[in-house]
Protein backbone atom coordinates (compact mmCIF):
# COMPACT_ATOMS: atom_id res chain seq x y z
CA UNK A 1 43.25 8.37 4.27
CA UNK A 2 43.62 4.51 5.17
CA UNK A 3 45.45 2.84 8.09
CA UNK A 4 48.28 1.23 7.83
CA UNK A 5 47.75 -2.70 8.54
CA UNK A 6 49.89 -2.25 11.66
CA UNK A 7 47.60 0.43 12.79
CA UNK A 8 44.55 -1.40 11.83
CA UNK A 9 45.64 -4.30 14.54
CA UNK A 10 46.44 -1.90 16.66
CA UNK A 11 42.96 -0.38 17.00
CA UNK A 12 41.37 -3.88 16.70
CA UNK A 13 42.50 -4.34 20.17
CA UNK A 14 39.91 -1.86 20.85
CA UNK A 15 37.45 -3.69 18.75
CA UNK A 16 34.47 -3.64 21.37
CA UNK A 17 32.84 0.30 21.91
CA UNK A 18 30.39 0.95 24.35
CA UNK A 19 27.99 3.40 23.37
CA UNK A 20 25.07 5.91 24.75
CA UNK A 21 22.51 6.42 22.15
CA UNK A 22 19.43 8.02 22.60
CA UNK A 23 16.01 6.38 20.89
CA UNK A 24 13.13 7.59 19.47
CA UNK A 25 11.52 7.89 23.02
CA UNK A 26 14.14 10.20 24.71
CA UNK A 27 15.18 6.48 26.85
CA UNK A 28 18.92 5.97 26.64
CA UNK A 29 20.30 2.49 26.29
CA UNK A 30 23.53 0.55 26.07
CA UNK A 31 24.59 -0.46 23.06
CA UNK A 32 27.79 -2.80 22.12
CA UNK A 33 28.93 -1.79 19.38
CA UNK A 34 31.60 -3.73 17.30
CA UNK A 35 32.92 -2.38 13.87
CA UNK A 36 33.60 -5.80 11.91
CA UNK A 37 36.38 -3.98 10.02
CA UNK A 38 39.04 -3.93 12.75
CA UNK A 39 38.24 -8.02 12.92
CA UNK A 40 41.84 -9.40 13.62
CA UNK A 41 43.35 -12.46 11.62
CA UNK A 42 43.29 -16.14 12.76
CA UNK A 43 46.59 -17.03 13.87
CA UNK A 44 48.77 -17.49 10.91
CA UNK A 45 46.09 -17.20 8.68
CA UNK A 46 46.40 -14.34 6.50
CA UNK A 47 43.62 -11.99 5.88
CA UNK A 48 43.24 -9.56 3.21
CA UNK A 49 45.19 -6.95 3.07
CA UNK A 50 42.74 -3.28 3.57
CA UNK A 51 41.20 -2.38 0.13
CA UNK A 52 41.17 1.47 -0.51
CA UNK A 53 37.76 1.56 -0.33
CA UNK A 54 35.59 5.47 0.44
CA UNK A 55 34.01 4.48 3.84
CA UNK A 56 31.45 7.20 3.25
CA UNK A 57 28.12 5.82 1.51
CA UNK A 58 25.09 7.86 0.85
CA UNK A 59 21.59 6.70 2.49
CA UNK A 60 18.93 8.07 0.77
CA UNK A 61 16.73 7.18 3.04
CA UNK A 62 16.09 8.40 6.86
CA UNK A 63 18.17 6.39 9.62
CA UNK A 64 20.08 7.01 12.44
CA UNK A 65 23.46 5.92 10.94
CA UNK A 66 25.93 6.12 13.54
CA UNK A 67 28.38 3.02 13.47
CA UNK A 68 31.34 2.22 12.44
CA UNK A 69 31.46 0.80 8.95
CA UNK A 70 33.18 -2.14 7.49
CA UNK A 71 35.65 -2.85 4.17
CA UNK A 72 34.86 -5.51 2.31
CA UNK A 73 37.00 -8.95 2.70
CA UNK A 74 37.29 -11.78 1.46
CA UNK A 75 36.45 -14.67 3.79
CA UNK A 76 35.91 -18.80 3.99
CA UNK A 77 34.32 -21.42 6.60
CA UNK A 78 33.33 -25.24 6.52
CA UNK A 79 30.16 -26.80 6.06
CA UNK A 80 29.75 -28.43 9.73
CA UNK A 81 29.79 -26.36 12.59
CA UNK A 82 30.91 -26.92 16.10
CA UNK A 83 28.16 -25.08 17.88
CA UNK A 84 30.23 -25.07 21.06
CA UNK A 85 30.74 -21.18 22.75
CA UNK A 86 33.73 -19.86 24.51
CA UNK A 87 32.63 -16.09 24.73
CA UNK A 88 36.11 -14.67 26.77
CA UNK A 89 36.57 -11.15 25.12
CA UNK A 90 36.84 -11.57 21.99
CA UNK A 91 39.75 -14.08 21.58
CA UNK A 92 40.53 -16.25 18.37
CA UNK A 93 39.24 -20.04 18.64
CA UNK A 94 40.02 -23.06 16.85
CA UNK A 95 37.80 -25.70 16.90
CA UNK A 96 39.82 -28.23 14.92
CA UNK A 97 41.38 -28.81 11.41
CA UNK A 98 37.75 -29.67 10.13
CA UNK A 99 36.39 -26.71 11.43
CA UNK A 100 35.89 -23.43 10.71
CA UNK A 101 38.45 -21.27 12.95
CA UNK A 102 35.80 -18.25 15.02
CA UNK A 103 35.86 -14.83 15.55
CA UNK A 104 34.12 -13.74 18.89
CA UNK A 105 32.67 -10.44 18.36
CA UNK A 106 30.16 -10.00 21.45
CA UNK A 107 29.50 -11.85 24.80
CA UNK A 108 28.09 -11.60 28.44
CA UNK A 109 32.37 -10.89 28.76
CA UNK A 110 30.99 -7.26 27.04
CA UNK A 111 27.84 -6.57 28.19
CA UNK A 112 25.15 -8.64 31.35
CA UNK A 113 22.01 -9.84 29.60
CA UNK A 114 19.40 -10.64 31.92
CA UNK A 115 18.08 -13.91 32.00
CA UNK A 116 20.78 -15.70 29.50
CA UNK A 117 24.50 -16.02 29.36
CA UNK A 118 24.60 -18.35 26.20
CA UNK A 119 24.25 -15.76 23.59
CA UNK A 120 27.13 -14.43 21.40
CA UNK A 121 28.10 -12.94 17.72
CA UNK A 122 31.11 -14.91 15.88
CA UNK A 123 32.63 -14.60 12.30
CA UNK A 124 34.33 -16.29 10.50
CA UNK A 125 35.24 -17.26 6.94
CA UNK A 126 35.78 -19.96 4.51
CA UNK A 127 38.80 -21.26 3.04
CA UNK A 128 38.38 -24.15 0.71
CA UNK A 129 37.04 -25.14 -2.80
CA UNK A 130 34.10 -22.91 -3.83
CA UNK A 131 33.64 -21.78 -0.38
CA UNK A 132 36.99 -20.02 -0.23
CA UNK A 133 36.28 -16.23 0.40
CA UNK A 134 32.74 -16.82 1.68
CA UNK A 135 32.58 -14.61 4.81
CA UNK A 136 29.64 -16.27 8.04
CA UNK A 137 28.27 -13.98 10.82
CA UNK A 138 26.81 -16.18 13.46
CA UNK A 139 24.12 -14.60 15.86
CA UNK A 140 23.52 -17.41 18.82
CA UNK A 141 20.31 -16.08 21.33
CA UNK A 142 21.09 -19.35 23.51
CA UNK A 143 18.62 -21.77 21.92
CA UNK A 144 18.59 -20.29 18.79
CA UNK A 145 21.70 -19.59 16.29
CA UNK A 146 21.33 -17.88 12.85
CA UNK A 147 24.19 -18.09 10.25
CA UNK A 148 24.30 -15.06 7.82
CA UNK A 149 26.25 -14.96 4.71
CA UNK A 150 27.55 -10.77 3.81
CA UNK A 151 28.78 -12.25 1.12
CA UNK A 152 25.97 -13.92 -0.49
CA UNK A 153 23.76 -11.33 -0.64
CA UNK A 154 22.87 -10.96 3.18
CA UNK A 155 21.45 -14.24 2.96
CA UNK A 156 20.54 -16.64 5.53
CA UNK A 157 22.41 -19.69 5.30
CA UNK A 158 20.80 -21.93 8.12
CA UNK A 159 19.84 -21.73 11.49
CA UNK A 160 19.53 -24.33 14.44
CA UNK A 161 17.07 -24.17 17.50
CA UNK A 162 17.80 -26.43 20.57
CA UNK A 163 19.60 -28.67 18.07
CA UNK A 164 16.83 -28.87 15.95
CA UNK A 165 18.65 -28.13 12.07
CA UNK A 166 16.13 -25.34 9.91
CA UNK A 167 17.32 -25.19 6.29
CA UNK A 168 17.79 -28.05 3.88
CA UNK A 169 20.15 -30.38 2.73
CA UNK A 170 21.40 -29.03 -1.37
CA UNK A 171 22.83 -30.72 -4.11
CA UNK A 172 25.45 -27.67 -3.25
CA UNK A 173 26.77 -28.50 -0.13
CA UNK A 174 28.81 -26.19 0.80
CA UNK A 175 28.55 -22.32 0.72
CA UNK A 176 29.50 -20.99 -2.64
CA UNK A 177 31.49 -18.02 -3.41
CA UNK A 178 29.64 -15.73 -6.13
CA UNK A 179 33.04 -15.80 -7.77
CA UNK A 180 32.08 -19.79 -8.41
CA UNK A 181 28.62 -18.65 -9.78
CA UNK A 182 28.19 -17.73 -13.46
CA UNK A 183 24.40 -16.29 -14.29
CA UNK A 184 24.80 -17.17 -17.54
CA UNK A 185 25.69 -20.65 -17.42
CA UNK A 186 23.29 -23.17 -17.89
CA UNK A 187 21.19 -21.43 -20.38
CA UNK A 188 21.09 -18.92 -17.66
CA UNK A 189 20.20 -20.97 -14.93
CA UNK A 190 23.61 -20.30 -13.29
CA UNK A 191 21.90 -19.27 -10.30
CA UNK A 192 21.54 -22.83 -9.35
CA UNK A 193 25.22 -23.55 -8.82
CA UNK A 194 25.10 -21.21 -5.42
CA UNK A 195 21.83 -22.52 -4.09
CA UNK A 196 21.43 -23.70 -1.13
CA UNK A 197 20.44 -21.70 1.66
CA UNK A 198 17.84 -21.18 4.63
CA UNK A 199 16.31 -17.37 2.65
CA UNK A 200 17.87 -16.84 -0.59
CA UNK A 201 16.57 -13.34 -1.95
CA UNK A 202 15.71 -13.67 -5.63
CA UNK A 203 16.03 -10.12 -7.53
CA UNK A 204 16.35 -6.86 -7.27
CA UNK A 205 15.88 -5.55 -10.64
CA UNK A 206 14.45 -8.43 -11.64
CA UNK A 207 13.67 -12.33 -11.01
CA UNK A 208 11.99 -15.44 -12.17
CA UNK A 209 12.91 -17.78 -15.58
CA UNK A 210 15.45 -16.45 -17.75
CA UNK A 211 15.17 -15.49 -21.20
CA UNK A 212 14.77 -11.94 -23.16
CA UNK A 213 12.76 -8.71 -22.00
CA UNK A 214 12.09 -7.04 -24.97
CA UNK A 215 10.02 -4.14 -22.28
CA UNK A 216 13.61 -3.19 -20.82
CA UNK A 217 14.28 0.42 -20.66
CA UNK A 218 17.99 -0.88 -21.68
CA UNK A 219 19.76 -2.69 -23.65
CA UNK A 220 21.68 -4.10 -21.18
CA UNK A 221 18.84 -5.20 -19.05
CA UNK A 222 17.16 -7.28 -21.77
CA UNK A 223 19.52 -10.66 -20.92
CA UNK A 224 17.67 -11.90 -17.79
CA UNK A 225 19.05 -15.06 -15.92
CA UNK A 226 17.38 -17.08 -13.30
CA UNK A 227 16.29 -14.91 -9.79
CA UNK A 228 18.71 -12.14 -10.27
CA UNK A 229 21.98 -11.10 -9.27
CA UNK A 230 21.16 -10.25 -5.40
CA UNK A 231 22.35 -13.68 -4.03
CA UNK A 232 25.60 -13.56 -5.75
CA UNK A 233 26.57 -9.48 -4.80
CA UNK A 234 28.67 -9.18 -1.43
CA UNK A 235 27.51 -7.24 1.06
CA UNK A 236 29.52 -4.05 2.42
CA UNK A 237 29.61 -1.85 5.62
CA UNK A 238 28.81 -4.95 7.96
CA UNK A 239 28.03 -3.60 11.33
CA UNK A 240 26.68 -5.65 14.60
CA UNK A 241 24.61 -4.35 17.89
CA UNK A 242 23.93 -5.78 20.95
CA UNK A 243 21.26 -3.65 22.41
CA UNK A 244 21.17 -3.91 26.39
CA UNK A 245 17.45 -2.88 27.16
CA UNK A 246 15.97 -5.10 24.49
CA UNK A 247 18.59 -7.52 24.54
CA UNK A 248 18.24 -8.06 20.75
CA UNK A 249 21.20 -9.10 18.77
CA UNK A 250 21.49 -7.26 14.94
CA UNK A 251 23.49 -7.57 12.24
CA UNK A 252 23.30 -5.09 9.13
CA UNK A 253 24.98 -5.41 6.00
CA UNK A 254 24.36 -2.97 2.55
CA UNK A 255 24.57 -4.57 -0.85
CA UNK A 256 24.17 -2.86 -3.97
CA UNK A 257 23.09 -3.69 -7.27
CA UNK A 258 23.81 -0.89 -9.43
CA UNK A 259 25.18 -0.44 -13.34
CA UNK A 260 25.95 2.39 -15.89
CA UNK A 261 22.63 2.88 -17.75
CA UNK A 262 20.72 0.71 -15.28
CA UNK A 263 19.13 0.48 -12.22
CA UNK A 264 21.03 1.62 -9.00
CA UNK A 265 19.41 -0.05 -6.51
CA UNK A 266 20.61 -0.67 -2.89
CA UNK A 267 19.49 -3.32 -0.14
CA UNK A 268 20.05 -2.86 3.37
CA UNK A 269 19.46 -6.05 5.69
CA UNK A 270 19.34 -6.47 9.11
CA UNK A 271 18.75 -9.51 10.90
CA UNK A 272 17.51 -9.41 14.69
CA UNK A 273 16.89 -11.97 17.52
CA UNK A 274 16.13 -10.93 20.93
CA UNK A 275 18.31 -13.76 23.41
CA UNK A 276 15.94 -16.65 24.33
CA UNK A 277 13.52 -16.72 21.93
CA UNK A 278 12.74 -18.91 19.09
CA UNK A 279 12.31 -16.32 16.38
CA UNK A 280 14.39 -14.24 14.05
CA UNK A 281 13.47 -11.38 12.14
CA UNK A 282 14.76 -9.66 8.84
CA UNK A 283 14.19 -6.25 7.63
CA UNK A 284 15.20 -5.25 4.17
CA UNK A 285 14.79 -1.60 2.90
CA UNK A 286 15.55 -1.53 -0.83
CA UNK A 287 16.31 2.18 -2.01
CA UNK A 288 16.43 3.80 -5.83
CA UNK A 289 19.77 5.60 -5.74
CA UNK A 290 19.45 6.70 -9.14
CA UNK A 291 18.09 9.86 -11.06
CA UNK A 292 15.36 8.67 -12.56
CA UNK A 293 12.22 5.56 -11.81
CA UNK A 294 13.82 1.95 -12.17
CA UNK A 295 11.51 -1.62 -11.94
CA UNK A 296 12.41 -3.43 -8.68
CA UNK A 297 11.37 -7.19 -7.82
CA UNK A 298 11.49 -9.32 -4.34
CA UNK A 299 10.63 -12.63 -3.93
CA UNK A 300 12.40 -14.30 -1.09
CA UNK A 301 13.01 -17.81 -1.62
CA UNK A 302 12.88 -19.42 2.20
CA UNK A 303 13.77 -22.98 1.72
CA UNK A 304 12.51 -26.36 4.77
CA UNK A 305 13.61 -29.49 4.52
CA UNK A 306 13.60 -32.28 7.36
CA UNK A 307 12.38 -32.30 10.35
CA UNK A 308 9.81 -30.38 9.49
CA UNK A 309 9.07 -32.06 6.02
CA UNK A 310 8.38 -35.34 5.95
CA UNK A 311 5.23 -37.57 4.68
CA UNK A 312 2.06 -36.49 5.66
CA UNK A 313 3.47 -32.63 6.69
CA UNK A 314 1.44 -30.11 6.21
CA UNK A 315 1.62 -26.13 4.13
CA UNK A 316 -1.06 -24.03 6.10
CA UNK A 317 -1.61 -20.53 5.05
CA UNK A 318 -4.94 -18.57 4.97
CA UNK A 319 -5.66 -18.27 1.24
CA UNK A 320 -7.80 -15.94 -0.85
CA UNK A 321 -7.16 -17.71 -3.82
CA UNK A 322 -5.09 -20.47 -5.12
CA UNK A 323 -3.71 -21.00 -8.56
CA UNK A 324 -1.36 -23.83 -10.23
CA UNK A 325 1.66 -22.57 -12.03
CA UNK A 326 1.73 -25.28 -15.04
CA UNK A 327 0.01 -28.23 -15.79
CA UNK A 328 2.52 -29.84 -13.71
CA UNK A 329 0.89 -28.45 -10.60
CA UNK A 330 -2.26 -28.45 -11.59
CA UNK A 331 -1.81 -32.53 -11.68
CA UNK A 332 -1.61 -31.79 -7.84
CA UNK A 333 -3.90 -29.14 -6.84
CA UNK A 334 -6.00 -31.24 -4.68
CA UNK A 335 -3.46 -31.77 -2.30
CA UNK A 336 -1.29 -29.12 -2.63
CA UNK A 337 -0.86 -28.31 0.98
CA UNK A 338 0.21 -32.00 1.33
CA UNK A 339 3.51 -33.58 1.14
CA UNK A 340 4.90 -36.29 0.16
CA UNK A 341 7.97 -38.63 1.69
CA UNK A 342 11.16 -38.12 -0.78
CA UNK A 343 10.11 -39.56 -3.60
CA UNK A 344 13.17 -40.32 -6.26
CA UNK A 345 12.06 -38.54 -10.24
CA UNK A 346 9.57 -36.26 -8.83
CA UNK A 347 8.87 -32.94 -10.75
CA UNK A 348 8.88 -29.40 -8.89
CA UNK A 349 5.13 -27.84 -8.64
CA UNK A 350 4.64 -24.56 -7.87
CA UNK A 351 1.14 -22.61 -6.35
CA UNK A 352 0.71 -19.29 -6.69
CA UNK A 353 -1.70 -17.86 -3.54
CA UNK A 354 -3.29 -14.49 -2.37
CA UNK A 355 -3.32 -14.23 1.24
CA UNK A 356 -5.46 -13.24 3.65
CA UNK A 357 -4.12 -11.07 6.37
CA UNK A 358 -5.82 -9.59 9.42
CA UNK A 359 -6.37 -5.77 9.89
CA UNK A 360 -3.15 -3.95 9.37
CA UNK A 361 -2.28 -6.56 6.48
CA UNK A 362 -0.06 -9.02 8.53
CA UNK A 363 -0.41 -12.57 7.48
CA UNK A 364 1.02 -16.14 8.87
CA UNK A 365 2.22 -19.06 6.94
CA UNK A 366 3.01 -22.93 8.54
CA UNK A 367 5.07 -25.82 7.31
CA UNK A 368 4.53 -28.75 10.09
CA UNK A 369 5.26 -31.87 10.36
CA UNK A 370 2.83 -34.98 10.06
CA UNK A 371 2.95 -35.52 14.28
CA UNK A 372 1.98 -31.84 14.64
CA UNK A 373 4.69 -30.98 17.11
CA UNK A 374 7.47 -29.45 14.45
CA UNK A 375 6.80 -26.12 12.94
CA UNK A 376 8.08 -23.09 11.61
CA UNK A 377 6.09 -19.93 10.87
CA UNK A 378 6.49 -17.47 8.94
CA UNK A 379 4.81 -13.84 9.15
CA UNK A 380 4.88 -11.11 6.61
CA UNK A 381 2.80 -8.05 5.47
CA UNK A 382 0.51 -9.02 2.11
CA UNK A 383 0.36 -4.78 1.77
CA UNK A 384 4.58 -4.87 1.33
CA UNK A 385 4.62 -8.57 -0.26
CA UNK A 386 1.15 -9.65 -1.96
CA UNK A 387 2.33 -12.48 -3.56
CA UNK A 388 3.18 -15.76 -2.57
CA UNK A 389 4.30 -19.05 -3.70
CA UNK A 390 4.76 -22.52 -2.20
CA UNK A 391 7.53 -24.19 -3.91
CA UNK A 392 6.96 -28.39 -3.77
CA UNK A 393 9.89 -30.16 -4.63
CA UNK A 394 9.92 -33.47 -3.04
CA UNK A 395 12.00 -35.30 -4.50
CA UNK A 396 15.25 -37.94 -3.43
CA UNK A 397 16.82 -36.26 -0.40
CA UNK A 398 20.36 -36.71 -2.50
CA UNK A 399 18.54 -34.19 -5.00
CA UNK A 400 17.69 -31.87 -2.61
CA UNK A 401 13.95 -32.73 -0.41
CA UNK A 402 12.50 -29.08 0.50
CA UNK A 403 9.89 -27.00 0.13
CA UNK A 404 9.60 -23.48 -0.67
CA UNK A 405 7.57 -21.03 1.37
CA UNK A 406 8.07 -17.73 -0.87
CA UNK A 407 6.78 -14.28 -0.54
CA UNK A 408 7.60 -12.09 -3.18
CA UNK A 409 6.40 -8.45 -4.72
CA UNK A 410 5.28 -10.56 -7.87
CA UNK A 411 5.03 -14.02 -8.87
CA UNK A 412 8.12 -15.53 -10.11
CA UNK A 413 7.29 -15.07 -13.75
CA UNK A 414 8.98 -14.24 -16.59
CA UNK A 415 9.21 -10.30 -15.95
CA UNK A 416 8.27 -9.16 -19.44
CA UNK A 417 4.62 -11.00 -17.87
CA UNK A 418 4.86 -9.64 -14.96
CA UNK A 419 5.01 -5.77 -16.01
CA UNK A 420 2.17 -6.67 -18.52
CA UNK A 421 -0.05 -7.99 -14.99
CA UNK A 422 1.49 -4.73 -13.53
CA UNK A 423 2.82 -6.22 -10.60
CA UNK A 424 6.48 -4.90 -11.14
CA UNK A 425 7.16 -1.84 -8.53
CA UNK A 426 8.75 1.54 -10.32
CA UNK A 427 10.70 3.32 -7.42
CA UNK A 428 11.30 7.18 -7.83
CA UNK A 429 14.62 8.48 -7.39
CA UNK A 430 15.04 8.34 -3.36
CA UNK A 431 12.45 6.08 -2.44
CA UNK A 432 12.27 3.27 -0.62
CA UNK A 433 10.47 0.13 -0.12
CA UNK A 434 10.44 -1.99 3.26
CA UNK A 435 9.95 -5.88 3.54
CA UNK A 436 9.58 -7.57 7.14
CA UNK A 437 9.79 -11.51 7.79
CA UNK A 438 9.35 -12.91 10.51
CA UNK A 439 10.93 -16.95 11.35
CA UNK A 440 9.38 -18.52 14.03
CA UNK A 441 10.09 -22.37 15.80
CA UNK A 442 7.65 -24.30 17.24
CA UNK A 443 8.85 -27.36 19.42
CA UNK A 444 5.38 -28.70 21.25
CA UNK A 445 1.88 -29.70 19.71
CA UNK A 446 0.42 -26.68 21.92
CA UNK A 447 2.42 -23.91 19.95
CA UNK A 448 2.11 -25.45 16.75
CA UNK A 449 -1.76 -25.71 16.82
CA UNK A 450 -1.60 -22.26 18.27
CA UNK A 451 -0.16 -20.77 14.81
CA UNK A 452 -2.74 -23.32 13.20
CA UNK A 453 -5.72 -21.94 14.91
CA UNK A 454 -4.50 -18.59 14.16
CA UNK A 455 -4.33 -19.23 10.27
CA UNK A 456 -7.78 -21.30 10.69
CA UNK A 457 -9.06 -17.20 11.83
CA UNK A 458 -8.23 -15.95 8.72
CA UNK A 459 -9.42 -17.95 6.94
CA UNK A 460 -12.73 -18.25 8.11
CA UNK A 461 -12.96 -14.59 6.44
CA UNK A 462 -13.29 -16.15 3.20
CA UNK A 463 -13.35 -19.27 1.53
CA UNK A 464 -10.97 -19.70 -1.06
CA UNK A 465 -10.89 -19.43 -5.11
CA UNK A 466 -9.22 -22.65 -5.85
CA UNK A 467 -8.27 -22.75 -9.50
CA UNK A 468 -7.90 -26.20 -11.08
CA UNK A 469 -5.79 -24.92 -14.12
CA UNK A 470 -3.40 -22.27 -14.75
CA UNK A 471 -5.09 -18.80 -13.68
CA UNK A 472 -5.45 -15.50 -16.12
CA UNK A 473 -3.14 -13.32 -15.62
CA UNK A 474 -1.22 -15.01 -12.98
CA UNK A 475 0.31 -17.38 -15.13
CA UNK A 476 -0.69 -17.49 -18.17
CA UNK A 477 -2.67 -14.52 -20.68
């Protein structure tokens, strides 16, 4: 049974639910609790009407599930923000004809923070051109604001810290609805038409160039196109916390990526920021909901342009071993940590790394500028993501001047190459596999030579392999 739309608005009054829950320490805490479906429209703007979707969805993996779960709508928002807050209880806000119209979800009006009363959670969505539908979750900590797409994929479109913009300026410059996005197109490089944001996950069952896989268990798997389907599949059963004792914000959003006589594979996402820091983390647990093993790939695709590339900036990570991807790279292996001011014809080049982590696995990556007082970090395990690539592609800023800092489960191969170097995961029926990232900001020469000395540790472990060609069985036999 459904409500009625009239019902619906009538319980969105009551959108904001304080809870008790108890954690895995016995401690209770406060946690605000909003369920995204009861989101009411924008003035006279018309929102979908409820789709008669089952609200019940099957985890197959352990969690404390106890929220209130969204349907899926379509939404749409403008490119440029106004990053101005009015957090009163949840009211609708216009900020202007230009502007996207938010949502407040969560605010000091809901629950006290300590320490910072510039935080909130908006939504909103898009309504023009190729944007129209596209739905935007904003999760502000006070100096730091994330935008999340649901419906690209869970993806992160940009974020800002202390004004300071952390993304990249695309060819595609707005927010594309998957609708807009054909795979195929292109000579399946399709994928290209949607790009453009801040992480832009590149799989599940499968990414990389496109072209046949004669090694598919099906038929219908065979026809790969550029980095998957994940980007372009909109997320469902949207939930957001606000979690009182740790005052971390969280969004969570489920996508699946499933087919008859194919893999069934489902991501769950959730991005967290505690209020007043300068980091953000995602978690993504990717489950096997099928009966029997399928192949699962995950390279995420976190894209930096200016401030923090420019000439003379800087790619730090503590490598094991370094390979070019082409001849291409290879041209620019001596200097591939270095980069170049936008420079109009130039061609991508790609480096394919093993990194060294400390201990438990965890590793730290750097793109800073030439001044050494812009950074962001990035920290991942090598034991849940072993590979990694750094994506050069400084070229006019018109065409798009970023660079690519890229963990993955594989290198971005062709997959029939990749199962042959037998770095393509097989998940059983049930199981899971867990990815963490961790995006950091650093503002002052102090913290950025502080993640510099840290990667300097590393790799004073071991001096790196540097290949000058194309490496065996990385990318070429």
């Amino acid at each position: 049974m459904f409500e009625s739309d009239t019902n619906r608005r009538s319980i969105a009054s009551r959108q904001v639910h304080i809870l008790t829950r108890w954690n895995a320490t016995n401690r209770p805490h406060r946690l605000l609790q909003i369920p995204c479906s009861l989101i009411p429209p924008f003035g006279s703007t018309p929102m979908a009407q409820p789709h008669d979707h089952d609200h019940s969805h099957d985890h197959s993996h352990d969690h404390d599930h106890s929220h209130d779960h969204s349907h899926d709508h379509d939404h749409d928002c403008e490119h440029d923000h106004d990053h101005s807050h009015d957090h009163d209880g949840g009211h609708n806000h216009d900020h202007g004809d230009d502007g996207p119209r938010w949502q407040v979800l969560a605010g000091p009006a809901e629950v006290k923070l300590p320490g910072n009363h510039d935080w909130g959670i908006r939504w909103s969505i898009l309504e023009e051109g190729a944007s129209a539908g596209v739905e935007v979750f904003e999760l502000k900590n006070g100096p730091l604001t994330v935008w999340v797409s649901p419906t690209r994929g869970m993806g992160i479109w940009k974020a800002e810290y202390k004004g300071i913009p952390i993304g990249w300026e695309s060819p595609v410059r707005r927010l594309t609805h998957p609708r807009f996005v054909d795979l195929k197109s292109r000579n399946g490089l399709g994928w290209l038409d949607g790009f453009n944001e801040l992480l832009c996950r590149c799989g599940m069952a499968f990414n990389g160039p496109p072209g046949n896989d004669p090694g598919a268990k099906s038929p219908i798997e065979s026809d790969l196109t550029l980095h998957g389907r994940i980007a372009n599949l909109p997320s469902h059963d949207r939930e957001i916390d606000v979690e009182e004792d740790t005052s971390t914000l969280r969004l969570t959003g489920i996508v699946d990526e499933c087919t008859m006589f194919g893999p069934q594979l489902r991501l769950e996402s959730t991005v967290r920021t505690v209020v007043g820091s300068n980091a953000f983390e995602v978690t993504d647990e990717v489950t096997n909901l099928g009966g029997a093993a399928t192949e699962f790939e995950m390279l995420y695709h976190n894209n930096v342009g200016e401030p923090f590339l420019g000439a003379g900036s800087k790619i730090l990570c503590p490598s094991a071993e370094i390979a070019p991807r082409d001849a291409r790279a290879a041209e620019g292996i001596a200097t591939s940590s270095d980069c170049l001011e936008p420079t109009p014809g130039f061609a991508e080049q790609v480096y394919y790394h093993r990194l060294l982590g400390d201990e438990a696995g965890e590793t730290v990556t750097l793109l800073r500028n030439a001044a050494g007082d812009r950074g962001l970090s990035l920290r991942f395990s090598t034991r849940q993501l072993p590979c990694f690539a750094v994506w050069k592609c400084t070229q006019s800023e018109r065409d798009g001047y970023v660079v690519g800092l890229e963990p993955a489960t594989n290198f971005p191969n062709h997959k029939s190459f990749e199962r042959k170097m037998g770095r393509v995961i097989s998940l059983e029926p049930g199981q899971t596999y867990t990815m963490k990232l961790m995006f950091a900001v650093h503002t002052t020469g102090k913290e950025v030579a502080a993640v510099e000395n840290e990667i300097a540790q590393l790799q004073s472990r071991q001096t790196p392999v540097i290949h000058q060609q194309p490496a065996k069985g990385w990318s070429v036999e």
